[in-house]
C-alpha atoms as a PDB file:
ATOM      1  CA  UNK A   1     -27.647   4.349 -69.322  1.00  0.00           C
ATOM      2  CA  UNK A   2     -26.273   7.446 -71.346  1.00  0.00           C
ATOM      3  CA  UNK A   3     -26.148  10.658 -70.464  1.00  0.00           C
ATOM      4  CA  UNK A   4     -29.039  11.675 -72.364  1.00  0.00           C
ATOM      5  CA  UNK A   5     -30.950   9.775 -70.814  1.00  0.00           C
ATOM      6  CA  UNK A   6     -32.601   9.650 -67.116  1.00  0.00           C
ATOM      7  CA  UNK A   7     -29.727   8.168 -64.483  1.00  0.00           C
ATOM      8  CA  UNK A   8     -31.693   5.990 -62.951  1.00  0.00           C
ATOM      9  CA  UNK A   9     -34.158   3.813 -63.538  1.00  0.00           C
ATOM     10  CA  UNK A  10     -38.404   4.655 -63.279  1.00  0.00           C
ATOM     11  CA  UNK A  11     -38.772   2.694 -59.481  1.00  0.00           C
ATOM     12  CA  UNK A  12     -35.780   4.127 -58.471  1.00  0.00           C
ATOM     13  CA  UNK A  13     -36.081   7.616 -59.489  1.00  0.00           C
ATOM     14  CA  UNK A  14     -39.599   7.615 -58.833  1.00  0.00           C
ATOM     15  CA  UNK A  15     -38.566   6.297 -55.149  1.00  0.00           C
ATOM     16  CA  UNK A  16     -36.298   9.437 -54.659  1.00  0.00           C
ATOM     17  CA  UNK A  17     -38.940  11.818 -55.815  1.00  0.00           C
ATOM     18  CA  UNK A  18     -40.883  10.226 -53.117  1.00  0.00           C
ATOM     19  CA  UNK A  19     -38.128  10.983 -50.123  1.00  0.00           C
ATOM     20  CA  UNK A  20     -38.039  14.936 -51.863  1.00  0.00           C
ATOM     21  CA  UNK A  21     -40.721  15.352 -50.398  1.00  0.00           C
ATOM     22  CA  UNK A  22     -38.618  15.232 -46.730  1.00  0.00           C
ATOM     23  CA  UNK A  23     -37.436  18.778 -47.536  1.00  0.00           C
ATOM     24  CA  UNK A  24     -41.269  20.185 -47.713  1.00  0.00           C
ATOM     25  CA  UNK A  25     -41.907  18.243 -44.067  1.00  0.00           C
ATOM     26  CA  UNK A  26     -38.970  20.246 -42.664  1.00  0.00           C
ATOM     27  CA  UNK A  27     -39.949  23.140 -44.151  1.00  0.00           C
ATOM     28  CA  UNK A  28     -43.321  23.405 -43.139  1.00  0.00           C
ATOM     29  CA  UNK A  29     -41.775  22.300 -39.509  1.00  0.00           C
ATOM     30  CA  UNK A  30     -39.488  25.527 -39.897  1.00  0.00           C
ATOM     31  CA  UNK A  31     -42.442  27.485 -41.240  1.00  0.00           C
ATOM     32  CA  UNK A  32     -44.709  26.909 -37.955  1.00  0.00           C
ATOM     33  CA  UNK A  33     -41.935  27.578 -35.509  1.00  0.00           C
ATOM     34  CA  UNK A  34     -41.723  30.613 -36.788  1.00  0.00           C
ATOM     35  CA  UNK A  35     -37.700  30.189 -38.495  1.00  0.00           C
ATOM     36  CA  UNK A  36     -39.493  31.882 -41.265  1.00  0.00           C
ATOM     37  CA  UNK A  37     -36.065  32.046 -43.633  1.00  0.00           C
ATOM     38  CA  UNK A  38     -35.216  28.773 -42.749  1.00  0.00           C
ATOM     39  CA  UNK A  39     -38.594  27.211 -43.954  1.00  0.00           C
ATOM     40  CA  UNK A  40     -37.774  29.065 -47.039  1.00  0.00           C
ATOM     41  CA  UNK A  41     -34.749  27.725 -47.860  1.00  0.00           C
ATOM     42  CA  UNK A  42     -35.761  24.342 -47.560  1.00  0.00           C
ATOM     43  CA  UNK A  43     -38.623  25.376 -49.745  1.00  0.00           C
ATOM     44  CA  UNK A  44     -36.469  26.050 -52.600  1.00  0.00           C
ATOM     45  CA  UNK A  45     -34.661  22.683 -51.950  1.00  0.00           C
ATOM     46  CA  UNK A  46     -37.938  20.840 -52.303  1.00  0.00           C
ATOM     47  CA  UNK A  47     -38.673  22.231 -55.318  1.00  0.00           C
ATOM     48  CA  UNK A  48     -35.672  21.707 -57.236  1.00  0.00           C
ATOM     49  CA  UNK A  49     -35.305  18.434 -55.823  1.00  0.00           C
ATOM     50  CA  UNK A  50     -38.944  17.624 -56.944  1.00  0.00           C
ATOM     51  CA  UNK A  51     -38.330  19.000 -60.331  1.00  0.00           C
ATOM     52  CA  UNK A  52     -35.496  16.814 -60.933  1.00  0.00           C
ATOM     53  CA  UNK A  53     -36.526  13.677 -59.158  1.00  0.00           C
ATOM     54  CA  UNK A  54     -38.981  13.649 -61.658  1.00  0.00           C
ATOM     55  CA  UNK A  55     -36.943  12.506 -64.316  1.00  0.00           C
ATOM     56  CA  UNK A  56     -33.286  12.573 -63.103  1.00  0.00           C
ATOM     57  CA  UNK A  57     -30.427  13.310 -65.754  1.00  0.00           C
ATOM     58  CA  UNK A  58     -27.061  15.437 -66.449  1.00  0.00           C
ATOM     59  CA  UNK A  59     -29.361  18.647 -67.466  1.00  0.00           C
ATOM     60  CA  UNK A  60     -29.050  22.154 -65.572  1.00  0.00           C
ATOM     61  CA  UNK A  61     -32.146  21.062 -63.408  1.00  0.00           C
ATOM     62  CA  UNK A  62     -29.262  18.603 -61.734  1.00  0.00           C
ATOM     63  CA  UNK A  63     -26.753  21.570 -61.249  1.00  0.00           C
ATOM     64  CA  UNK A  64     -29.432  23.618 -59.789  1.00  0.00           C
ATOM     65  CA  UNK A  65     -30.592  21.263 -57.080  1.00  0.00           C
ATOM     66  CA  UNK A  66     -27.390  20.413 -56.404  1.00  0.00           C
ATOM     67  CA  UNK A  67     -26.422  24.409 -55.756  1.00  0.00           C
ATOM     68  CA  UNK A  68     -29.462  24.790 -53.905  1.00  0.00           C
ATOM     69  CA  UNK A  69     -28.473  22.029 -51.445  1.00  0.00           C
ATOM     70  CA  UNK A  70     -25.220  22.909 -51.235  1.00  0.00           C
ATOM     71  CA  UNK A  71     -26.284  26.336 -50.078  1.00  0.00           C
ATOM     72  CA  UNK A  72     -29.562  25.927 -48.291  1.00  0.00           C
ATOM     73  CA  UNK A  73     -26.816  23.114 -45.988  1.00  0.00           C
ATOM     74  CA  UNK A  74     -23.898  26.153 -45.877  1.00  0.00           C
ATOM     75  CA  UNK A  75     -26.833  28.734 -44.289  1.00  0.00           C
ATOM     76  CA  UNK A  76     -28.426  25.374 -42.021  1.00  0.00           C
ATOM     77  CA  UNK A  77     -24.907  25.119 -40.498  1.00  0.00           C
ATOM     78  CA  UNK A  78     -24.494  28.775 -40.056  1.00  0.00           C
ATOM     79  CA  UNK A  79     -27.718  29.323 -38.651  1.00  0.00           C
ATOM     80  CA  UNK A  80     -27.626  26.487 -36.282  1.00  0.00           C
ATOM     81  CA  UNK A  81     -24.623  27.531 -34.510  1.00  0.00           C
ATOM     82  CA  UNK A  82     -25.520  28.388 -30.184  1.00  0.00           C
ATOM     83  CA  UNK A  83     -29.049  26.683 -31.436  1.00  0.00           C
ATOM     84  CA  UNK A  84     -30.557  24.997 -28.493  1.00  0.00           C
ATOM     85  CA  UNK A  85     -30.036  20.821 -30.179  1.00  0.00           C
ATOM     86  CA  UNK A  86     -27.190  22.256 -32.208  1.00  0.00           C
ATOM     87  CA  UNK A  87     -24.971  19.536 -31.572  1.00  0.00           C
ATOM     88  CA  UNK A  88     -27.934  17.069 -32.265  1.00  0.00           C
ATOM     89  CA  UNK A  89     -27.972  18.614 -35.446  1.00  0.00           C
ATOM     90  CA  UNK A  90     -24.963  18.464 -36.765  1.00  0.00           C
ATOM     91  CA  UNK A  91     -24.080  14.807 -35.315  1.00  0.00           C
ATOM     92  CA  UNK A  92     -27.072  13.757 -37.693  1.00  0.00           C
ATOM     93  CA  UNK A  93     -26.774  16.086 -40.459  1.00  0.00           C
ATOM     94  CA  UNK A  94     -22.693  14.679 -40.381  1.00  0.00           C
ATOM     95  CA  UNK A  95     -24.499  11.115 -40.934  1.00  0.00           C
ATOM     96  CA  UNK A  96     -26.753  12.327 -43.136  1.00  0.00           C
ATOM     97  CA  UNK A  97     -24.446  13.775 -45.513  1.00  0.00           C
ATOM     98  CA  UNK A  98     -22.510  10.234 -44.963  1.00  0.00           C
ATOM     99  CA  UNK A  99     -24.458   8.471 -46.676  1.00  0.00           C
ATOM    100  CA  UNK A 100     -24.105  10.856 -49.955  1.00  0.00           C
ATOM    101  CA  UNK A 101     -20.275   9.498 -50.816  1.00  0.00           C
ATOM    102  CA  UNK A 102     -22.357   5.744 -50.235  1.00  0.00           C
ATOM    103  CA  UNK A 103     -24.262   6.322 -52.811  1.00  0.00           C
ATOM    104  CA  UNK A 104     -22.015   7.097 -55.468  1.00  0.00           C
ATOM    105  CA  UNK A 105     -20.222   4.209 -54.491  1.00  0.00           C
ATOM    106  CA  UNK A 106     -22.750   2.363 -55.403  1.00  0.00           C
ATOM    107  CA  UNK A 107     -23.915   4.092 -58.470  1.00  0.00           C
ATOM    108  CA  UNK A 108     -20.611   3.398 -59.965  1.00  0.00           C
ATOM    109  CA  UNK A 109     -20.559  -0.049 -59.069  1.00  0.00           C
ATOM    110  CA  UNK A 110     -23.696  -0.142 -61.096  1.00  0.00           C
ATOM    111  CA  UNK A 111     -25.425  -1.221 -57.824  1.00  0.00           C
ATOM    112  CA  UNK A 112     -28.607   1.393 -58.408  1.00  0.00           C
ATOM    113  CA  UNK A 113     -31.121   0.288 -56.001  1.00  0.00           C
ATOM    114  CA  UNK A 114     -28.481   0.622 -53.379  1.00  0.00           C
ATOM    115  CA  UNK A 115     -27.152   3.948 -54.345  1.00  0.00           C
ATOM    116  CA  UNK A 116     -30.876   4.786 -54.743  1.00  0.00           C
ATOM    117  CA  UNK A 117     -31.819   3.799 -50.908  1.00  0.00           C
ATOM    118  CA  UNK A 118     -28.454   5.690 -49.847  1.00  0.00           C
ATOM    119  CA  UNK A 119     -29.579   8.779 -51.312  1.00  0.00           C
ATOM    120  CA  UNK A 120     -32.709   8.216 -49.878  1.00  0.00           C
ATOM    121  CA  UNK A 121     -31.199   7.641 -46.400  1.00  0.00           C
ATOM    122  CA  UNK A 122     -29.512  11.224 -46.538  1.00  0.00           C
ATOM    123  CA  UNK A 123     -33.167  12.794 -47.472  1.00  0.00           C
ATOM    124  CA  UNK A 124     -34.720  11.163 -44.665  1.00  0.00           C
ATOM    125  CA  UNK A 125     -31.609  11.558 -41.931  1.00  0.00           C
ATOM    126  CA  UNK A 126     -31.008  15.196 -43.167  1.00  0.00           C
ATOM    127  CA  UNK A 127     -34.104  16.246 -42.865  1.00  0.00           C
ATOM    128  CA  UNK A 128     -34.898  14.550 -39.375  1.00  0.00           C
ATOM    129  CA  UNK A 129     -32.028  16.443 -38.440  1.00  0.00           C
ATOM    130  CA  UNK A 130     -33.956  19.799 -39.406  1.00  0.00           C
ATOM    131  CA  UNK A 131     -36.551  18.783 -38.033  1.00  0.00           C
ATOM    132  CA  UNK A 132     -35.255  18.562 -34.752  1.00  0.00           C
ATOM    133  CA  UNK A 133     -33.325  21.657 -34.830  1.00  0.00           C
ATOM    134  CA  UNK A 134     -36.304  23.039 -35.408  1.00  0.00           C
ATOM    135  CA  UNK A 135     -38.685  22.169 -32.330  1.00  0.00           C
ATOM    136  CA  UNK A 136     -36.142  23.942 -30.339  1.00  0.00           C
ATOM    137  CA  UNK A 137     -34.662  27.421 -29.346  1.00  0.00           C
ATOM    138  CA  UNK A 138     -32.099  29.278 -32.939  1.00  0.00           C
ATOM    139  CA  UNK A 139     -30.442  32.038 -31.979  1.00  0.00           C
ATOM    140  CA  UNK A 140     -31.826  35.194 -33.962  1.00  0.00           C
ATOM    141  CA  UNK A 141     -30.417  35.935 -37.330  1.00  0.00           C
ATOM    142  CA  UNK A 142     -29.523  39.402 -36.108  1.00  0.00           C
ATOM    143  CA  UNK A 143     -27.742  37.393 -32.772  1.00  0.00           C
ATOM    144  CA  UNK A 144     -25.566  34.897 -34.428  1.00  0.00           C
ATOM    145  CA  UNK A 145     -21.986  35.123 -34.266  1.00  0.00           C
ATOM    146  CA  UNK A 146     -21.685  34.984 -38.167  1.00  0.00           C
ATOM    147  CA  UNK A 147     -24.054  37.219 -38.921  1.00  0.00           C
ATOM    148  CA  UNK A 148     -23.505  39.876 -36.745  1.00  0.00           C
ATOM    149  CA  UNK A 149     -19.982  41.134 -38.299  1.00  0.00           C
ATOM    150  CA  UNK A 150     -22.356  42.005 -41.443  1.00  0.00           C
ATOM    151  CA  UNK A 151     -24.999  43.639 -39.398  1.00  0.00           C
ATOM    152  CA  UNK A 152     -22.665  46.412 -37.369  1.00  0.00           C
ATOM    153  CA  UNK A 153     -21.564  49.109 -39.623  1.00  0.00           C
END
């Protein structure tokens, strides 16, 4: 494969598209508890991941999902800090996000449909993991630890 063309083949890309759709179930989760910017943010994710599951390659639409995660996961973390299954959370997001490295392993070995259900694994695990935070108690935004130093004048 080149890098004008998609990295991955139809099955497999068309596979990953498929597990995108993770970040709309936690989302919608986040949504009807009522964690409003959180269901947002994973939104976004599930967009961008959508849009370039569709036909994966080294355009901007890459870049941008990938910026997307990395940020929508920086403001997950933050947020979940003094959350009720905080440390349930991260435990699985930190196997989650294991499987990422996994994948690339593969992918450079060549080895696509097992980089493809590695990738796939961190979708699902990731988003379990949201899930979960999400059926219990987050400390307000205008509570948290972090967010409070930029809330006090």
């Amino acid at each position: 494969m080149d890098d004008q063309e998609c990295i991955l083949y139809p099955d497999q890309y068309n596979f990953l598209w498929k597990t995108s759709f993770c970040s709309l179930a936690s989302s919608l989760c986040a949504i009807y508890n009522g964690y409003y910017d959180l269901g947002v943010v994973n939104g976004c994710v599930f967009l961008s991941s959508i849009y370039y599951w569709r036909k994966p390659d080294y355009s901007w639409r890459r870049y941008l999902d990938m910026g997307l995660v990395k940020t929508a996961l920086t403001y997950s973390v933050i947020r979940a800090y003094n959350a009720e299954y905080a440390k349930t959370y991260y435990t699985m997001l930190f196997m989650g996000v294991g499987f990422y490295p996994i994948s690339i392993i593969y992918y450079r070995n060549k080895m696509y449909w097992k980089s493809t259900y590695a990738h796939s694994m961190l979708h699902v695990v990731a988003n379990s993991a949201k899930i979960i935070l999400y059926t219990g108690a987050i400390v307000p935004i205008r509570m948290n630890p972090f967010f409070l130093h930029f809330t006090t004048f």
